[in-house]
N, C-alpha and C. Protein backbone atom coordinates (compact mmCIF):
# COMPACT_ATOMS: atom_id res chain seq x y z
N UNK A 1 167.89 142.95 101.71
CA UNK A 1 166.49 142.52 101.80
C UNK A 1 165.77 143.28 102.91
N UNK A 2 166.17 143.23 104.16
CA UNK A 2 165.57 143.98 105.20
C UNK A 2 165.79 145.16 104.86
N UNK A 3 166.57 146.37 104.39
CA UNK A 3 166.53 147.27 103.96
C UNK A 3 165.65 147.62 103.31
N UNK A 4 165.19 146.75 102.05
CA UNK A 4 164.32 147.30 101.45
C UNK A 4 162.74 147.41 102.16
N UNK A 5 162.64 146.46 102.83
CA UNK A 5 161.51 146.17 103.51
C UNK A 5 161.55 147.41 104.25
N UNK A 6 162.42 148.28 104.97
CA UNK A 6 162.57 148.96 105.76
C UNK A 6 162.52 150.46 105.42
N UNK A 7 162.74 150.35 103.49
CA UNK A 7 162.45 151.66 103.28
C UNK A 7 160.74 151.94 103.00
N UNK A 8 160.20 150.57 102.56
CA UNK A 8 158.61 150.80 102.19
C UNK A 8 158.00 150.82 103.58
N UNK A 9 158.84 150.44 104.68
CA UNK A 9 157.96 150.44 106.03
C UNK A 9 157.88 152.22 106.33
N UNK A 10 158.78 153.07 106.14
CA UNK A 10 159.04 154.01 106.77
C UNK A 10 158.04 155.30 105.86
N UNK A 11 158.72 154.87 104.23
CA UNK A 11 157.12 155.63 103.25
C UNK A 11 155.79 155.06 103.56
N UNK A 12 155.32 154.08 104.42
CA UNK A 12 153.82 153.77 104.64
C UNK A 12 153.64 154.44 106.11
N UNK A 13 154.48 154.56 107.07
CA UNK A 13 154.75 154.99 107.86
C UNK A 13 154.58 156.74 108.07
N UNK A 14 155.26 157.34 106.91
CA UNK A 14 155.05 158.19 106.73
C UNK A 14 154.01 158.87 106.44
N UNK A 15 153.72 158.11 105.11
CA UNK A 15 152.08 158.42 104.75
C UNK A 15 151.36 158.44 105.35
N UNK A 16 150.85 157.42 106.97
CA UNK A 16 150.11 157.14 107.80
C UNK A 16 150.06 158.35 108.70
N UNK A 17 151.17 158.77 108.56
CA UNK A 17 151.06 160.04 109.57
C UNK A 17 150.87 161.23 109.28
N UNK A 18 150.94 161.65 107.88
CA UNK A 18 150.34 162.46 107.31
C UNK A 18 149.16 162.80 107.45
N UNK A 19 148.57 161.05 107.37
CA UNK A 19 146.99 160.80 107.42
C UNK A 19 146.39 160.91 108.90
N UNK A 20 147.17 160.87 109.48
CA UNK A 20 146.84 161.40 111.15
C UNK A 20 147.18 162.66 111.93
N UNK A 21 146.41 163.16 112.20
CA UNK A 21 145.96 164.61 112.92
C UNK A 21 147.62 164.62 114.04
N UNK A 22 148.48 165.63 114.01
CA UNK A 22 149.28 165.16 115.59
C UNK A 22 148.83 166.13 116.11
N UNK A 23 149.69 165.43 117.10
CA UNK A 23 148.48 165.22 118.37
C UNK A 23 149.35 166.12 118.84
């Protein structure tokens, strides 16, 4: 259960940072 939660945290996670300039 936490696993799974943990793989959609890390693909939104990801995505988010895509979506952000680094810094």
């Amino acid at each position: 259960m936490l696993i799974r939660y943990k793989k959609s945290f890390e693909k939104i996670a990801m995505g988010l940072l895509s979506f952000m300039p680094n810094e």
